[in-house]
N, C-alpha and C. Protein backbone atom coordinates (compact mmCIF):
# COMPACT_ATOMS: atom_id res chain seq x y z
N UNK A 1 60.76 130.35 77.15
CA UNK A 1 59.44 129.75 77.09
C UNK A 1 59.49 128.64 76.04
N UNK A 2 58.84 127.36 75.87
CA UNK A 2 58.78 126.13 75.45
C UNK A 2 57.52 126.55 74.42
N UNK A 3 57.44 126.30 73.15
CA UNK A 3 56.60 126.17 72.37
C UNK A 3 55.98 124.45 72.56
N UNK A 4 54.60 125.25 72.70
CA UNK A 4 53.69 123.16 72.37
C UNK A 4 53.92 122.79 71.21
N UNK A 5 53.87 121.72 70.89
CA UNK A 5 54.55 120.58 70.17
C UNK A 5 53.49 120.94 69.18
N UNK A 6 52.14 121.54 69.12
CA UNK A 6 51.32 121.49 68.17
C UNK A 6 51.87 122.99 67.48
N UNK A 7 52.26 124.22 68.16
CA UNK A 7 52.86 125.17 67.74
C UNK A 7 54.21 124.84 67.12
N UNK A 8 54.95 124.09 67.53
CA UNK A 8 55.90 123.77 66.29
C UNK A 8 55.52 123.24 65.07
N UNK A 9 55.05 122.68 64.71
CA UNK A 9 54.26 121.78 64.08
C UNK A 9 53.46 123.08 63.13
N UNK A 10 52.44 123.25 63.54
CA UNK A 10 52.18 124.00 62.88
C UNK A 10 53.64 125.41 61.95
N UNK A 11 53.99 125.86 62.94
CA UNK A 11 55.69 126.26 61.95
C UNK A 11 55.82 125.74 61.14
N UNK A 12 56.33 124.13 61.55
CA UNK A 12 57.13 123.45 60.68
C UNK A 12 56.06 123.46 59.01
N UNK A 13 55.01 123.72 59.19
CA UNK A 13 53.91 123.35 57.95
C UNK A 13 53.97 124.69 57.52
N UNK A 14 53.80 126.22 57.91
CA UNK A 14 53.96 127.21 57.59
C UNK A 14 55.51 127.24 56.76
N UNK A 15 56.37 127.01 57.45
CA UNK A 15 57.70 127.40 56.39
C UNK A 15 57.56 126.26 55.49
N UNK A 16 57.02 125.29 55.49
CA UNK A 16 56.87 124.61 53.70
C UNK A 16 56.15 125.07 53.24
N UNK A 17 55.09 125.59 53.28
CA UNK A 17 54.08 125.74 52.57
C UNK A 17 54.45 127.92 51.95
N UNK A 18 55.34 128.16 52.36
CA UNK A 18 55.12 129.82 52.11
C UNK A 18 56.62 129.82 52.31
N UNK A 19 58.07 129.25 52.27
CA UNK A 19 59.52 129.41 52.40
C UNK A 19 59.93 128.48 51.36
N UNK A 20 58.96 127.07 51.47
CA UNK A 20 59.97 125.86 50.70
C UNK A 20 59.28 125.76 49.50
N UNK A 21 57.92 124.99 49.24
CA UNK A 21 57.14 124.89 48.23
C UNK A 21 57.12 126.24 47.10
N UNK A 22 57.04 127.05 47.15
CA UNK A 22 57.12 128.02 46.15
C UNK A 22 58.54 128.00 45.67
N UNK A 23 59.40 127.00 46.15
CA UNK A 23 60.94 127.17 45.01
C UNK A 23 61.36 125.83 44.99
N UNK A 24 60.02 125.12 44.74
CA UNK A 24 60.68 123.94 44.03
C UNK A 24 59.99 123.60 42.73
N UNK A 25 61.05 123.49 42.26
CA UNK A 25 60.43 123.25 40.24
C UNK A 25 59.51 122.17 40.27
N UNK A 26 59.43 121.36 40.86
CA UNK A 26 58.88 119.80 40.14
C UNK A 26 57.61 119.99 40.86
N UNK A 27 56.63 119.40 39.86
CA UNK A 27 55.31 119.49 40.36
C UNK A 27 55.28 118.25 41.80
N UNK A 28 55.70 116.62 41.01
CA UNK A 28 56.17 115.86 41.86
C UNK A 28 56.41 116.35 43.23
N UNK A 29 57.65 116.97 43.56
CA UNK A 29 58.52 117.25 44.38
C UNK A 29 57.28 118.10 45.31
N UNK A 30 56.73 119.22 44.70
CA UNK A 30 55.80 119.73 45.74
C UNK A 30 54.83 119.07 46.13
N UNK A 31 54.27 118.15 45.55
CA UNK A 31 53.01 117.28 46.17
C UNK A 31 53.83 116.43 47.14
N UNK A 32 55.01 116.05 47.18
CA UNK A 32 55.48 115.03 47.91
C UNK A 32 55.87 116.43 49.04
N UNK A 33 56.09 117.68 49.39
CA UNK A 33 56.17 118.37 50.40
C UNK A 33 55.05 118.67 51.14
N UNK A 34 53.81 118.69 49.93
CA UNK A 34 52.77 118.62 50.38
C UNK A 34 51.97 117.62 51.49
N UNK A 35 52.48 116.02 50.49
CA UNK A 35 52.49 115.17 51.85
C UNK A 35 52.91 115.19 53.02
N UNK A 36 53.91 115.99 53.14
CA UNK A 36 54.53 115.98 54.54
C UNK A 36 53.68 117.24 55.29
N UNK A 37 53.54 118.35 55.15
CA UNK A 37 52.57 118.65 55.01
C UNK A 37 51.08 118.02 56.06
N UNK A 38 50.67 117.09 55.45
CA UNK A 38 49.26 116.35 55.56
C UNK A 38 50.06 115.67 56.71
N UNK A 39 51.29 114.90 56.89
CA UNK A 39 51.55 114.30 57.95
C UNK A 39 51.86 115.09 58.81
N UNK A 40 52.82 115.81 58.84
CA UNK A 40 52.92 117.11 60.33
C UNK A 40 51.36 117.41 61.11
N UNK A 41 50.46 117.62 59.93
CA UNK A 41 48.88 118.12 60.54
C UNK A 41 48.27 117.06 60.97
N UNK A 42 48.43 115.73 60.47
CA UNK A 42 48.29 114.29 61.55
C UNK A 42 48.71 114.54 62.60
N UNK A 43 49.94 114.43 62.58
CA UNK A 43 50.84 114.19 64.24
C UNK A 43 50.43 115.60 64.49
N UNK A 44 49.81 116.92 64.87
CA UNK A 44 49.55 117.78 65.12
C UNK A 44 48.53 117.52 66.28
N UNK A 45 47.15 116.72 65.46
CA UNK A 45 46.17 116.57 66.23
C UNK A 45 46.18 115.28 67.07
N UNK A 46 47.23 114.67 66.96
CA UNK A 46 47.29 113.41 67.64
C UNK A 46 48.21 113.23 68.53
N UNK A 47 49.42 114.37 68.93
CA UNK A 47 50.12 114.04 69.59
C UNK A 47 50.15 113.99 71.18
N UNK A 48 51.03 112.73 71.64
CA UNK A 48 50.51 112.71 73.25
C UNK A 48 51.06 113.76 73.70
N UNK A 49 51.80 114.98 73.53
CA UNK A 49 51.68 115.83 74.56
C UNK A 49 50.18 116.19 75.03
N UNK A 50 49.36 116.12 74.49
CA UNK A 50 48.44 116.66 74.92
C UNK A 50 47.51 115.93 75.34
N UNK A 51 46.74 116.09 76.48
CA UNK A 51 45.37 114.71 76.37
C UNK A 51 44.72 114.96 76.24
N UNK A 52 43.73 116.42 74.97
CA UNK A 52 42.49 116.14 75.36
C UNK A 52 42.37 114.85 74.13
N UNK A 53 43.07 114.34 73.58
CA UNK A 53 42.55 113.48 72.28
C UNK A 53 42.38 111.80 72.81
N UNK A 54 43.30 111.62 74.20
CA UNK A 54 42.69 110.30 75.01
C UNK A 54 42.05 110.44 75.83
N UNK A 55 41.86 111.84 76.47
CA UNK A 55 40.47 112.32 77.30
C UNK A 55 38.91 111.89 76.46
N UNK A 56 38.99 112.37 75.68
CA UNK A 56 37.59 112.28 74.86
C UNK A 56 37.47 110.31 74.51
N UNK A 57 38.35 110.04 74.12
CA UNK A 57 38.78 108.42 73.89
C UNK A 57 37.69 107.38 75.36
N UNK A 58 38.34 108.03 76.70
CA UNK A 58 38.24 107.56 78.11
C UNK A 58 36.75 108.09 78.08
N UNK A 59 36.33 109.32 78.16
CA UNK A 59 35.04 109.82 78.07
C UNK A 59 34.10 109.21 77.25
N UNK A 60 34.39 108.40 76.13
CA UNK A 60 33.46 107.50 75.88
C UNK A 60 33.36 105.73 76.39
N UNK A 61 34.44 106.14 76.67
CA UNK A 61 34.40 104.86 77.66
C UNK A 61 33.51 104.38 78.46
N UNK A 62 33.93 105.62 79.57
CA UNK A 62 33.21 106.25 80.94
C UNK A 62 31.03 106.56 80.70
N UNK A 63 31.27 106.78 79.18
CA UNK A 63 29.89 106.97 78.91
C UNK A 63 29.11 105.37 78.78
N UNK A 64 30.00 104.87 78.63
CA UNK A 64 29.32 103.17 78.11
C UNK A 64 29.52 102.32 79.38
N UNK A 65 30.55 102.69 80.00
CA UNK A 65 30.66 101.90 81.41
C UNK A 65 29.25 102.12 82.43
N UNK A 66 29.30 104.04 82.36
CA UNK A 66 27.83 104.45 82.96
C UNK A 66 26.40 103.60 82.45
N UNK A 67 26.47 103.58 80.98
CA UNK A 67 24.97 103.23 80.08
C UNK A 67 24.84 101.47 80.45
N UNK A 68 26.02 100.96 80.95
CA UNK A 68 25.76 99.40 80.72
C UNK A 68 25.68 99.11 82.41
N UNK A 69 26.30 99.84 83.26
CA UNK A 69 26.35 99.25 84.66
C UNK A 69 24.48 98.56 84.78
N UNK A 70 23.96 99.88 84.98
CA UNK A 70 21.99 99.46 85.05
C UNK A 70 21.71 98.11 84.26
N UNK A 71 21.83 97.77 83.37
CA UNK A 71 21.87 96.88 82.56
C UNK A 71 22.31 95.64 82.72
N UNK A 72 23.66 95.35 83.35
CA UNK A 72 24.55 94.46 83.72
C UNK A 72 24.28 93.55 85.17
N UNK A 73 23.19 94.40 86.03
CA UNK A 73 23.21 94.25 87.49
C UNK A 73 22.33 92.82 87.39
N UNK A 74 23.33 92.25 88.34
CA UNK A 74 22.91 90.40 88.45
C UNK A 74 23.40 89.57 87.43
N UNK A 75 24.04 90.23 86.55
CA UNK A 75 24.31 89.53 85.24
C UNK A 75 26.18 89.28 85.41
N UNK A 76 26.44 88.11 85.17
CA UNK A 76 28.14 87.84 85.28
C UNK A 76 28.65 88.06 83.57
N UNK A 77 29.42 89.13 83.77
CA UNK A 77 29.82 89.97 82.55
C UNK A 77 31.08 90.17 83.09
N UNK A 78 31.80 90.43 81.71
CA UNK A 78 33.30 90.97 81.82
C UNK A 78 33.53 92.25 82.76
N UNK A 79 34.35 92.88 83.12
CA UNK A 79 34.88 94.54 83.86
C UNK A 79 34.59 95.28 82.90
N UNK A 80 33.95 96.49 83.65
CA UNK A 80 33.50 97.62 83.04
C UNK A 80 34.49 98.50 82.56
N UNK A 81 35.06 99.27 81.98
CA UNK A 81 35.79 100.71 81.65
C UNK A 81 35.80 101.07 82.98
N UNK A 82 37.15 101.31 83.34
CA UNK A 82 37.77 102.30 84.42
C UNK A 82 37.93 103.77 84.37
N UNK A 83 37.60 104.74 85.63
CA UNK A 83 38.13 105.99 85.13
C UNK A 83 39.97 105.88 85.81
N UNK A 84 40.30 107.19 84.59
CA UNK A 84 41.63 107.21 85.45
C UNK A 84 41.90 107.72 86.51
N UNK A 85 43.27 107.66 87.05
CA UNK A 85 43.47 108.38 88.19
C UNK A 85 43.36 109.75 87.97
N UNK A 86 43.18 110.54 89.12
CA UNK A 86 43.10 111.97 88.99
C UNK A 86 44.62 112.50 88.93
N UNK A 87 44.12 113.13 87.75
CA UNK A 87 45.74 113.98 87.35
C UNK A 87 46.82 113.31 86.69
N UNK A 88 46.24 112.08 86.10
CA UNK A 88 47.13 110.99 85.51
C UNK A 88 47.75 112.17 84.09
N UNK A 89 48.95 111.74 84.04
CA UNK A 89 49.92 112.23 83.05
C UNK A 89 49.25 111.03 81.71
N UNK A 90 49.97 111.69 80.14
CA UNK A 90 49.37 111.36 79.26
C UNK A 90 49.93 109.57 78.87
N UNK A 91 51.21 109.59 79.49
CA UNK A 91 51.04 108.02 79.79
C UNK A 91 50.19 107.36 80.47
N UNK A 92 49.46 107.40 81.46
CA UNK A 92 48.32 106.67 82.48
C UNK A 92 47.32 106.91 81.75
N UNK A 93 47.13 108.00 81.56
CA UNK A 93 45.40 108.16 80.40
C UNK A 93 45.87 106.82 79.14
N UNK A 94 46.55 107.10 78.19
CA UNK A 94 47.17 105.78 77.59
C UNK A 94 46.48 104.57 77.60
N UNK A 95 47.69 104.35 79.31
CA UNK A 95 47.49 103.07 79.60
C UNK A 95 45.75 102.92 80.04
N UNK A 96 45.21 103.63 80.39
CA UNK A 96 43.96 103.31 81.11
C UNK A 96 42.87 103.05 79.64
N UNK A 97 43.26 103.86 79.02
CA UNK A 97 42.55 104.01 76.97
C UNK A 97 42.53 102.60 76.70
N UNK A 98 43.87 101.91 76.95
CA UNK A 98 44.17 100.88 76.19
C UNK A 98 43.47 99.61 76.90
N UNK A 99 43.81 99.53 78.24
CA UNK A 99 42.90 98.60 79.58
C UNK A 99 41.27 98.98 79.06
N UNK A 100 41.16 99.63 78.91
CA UNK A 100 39.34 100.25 79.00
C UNK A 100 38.78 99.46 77.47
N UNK A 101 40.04 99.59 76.43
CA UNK A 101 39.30 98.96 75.17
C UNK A 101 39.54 97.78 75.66
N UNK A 102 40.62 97.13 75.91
CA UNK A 102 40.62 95.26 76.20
C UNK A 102 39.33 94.66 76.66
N UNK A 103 38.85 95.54 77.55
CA UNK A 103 37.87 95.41 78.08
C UNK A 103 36.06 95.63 77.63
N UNK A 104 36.18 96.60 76.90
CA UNK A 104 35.35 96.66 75.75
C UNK A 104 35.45 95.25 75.03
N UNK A 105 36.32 94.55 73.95
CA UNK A 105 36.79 94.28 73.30
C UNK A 105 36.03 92.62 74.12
N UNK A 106 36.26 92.79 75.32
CA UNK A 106 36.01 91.20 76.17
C UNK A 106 34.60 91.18 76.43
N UNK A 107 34.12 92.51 76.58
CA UNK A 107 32.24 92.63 76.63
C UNK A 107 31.56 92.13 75.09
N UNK A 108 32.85 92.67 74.38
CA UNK A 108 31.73 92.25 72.93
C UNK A 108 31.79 90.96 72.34
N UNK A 109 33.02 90.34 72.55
CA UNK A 109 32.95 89.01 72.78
C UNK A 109 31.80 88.04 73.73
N UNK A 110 31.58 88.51 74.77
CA UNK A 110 30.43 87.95 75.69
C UNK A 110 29.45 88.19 75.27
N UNK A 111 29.39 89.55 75.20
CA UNK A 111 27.55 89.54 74.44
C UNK A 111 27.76 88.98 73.32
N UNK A 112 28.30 88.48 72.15
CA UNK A 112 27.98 87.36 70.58
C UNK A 112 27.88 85.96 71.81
N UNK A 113 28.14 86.05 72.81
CA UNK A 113 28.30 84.54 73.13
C UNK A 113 27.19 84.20 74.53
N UNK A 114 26.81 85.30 75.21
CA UNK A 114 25.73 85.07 76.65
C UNK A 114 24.44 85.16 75.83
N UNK A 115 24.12 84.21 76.90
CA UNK A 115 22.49 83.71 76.72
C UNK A 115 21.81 84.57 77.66
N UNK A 116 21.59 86.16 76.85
CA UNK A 116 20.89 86.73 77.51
C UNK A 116 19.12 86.76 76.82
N UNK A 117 18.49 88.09 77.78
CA UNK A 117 16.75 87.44 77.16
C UNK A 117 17.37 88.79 76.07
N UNK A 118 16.26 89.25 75.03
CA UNK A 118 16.65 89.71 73.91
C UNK A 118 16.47 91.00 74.50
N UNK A 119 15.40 91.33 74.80
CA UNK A 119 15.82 92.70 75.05
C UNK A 119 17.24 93.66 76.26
N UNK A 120 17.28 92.50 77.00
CA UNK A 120 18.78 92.98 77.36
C UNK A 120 19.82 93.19 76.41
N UNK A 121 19.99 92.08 75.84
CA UNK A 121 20.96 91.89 74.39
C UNK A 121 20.77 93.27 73.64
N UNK A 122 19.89 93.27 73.38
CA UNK A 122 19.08 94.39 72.01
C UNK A 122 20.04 96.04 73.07
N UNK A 123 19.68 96.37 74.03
CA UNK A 123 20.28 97.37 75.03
C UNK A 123 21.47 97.30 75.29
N UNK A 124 22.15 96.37 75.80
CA UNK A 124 23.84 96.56 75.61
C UNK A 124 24.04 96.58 74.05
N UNK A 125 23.64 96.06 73.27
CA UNK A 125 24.19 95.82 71.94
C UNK A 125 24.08 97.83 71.25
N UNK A 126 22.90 98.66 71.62
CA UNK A 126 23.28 99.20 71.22
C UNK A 126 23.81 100.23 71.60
N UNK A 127 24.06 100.39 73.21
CA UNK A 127 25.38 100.94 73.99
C UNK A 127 26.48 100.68 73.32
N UNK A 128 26.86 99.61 73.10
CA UNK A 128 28.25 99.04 72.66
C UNK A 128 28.38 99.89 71.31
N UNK A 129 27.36 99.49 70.51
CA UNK A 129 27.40 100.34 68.88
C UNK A 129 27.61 102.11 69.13
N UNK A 130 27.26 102.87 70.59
CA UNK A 130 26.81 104.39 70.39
C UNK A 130 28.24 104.18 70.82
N UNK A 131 28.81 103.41 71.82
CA UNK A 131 30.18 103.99 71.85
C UNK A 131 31.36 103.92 70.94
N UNK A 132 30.96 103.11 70.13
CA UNK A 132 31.81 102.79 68.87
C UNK A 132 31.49 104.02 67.94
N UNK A 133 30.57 104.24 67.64
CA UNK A 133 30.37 105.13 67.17
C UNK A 133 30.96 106.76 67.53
N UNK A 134 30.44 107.08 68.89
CA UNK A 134 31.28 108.32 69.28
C UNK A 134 32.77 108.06 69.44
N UNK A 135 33.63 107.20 69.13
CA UNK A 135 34.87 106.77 69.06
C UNK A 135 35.08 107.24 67.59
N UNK A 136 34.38 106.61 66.81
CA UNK A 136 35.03 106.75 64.98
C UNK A 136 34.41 108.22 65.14
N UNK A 137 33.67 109.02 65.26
CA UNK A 137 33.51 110.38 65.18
C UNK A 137 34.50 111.10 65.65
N UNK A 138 34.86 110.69 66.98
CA UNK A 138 36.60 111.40 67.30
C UNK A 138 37.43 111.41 66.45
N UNK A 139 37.79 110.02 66.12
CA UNK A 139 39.01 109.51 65.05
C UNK A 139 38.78 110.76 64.17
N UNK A 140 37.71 110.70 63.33
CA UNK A 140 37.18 111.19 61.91
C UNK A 140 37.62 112.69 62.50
N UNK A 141 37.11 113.40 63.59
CA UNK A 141 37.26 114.91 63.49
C UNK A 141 38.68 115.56 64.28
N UNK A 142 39.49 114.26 64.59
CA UNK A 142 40.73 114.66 64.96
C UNK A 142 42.03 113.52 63.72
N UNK A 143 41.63 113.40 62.69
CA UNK A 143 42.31 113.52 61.34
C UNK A 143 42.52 114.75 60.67
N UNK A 144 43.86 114.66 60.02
CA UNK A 144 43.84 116.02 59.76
C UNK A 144 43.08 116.04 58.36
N UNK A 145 42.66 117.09 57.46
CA UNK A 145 42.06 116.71 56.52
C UNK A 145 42.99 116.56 55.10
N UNK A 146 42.33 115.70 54.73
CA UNK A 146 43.01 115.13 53.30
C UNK A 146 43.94 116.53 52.23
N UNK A 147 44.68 116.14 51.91
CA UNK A 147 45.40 116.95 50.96
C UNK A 147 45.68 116.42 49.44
N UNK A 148 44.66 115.32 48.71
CA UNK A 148 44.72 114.86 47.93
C UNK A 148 45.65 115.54 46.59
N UNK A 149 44.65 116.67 46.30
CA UNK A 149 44.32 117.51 45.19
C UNK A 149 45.55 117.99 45.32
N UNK A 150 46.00 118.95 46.64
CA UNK A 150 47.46 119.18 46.69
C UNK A 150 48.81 118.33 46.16
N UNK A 151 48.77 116.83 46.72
CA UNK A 151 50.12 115.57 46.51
C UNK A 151 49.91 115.43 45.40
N UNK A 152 48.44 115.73 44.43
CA UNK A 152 49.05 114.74 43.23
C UNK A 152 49.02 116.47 42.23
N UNK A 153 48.32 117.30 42.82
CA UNK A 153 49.13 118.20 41.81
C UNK A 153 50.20 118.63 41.88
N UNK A 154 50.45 119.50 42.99
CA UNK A 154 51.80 120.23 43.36
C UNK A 154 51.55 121.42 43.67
N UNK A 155 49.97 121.69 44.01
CA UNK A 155 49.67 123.16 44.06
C UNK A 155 48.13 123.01 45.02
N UNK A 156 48.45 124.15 45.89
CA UNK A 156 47.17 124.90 46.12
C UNK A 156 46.08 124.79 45.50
């Protein structure tokens, strides 16, 4: 049987933290294991084996593509956010993440620049902001959390 990449990972942070760190002299030396540490639990929650972390990415996409279509109708605007294919592997989710922001990225450019009436403006503008927003809330709750106090002491 294949351990997930987040179950190694997690290991790999268990035997430093309870095999390695308790036998090293230098305070230094353990905060710098500690860092590693804080990075294993990064790449933990971020790694592409898994998609729900560009699922949720696409899902806000998909939420702003939905909130702006009504909005957009008659209006010559950039391409909306695509969904992916069904059953797309964590490369295609990816690629579709990355197409879906370009595309974002080309709407928000148009709206600083279309001569729309204001209250349209005022409505995509703050679609555009809720999905930015539920984006940095992902980021923020799939970081692993800080280990400050740990790297610069050397301790728990």
């Amino acid at each position: 049987m294949n351990n997930s990449l987040k179950r190694m990972i997690d290991g790999m942070a268990a035997t430093l933290r309870h095999e390695v760190i308790p036998h090293i002299g230098t305070e230094f030396a353990r905060g710098q294991a500690f860092g590693v540490i804080y990075m294993l639990n990064s790449l933990a929650l971020r790694a592409n084996w898994s998609p729900e972390f560009v699922g949720e990415q696409i899902a806000a996409q998909l939420a702003l593509r939905d909130a702006l279509a009504p909005l957009l109708v008659g209006i010559d605007a950039p391409a909306l956010p695509q969904a992916a294919d069904a059953g797309s592997g964590v490369k295609a989710l990816e690629a579709t993440r990355d197409a879906n922001d370009e595309r974002i990225c080309a709407l928000i450019i148009w709206h600083g620049a279309a001569a729309l009436d204001p209250a349209t403006a005022s409505a995509i503008e703050v679609q555009l902001r809720a999905c930015m927003d539920r984006q940095l809330k992902w980021e923020l709750q799939t970081s692993a959390k800080p280990m400050f106090a740990e790297m610069s002491s050397g301790s728990e």
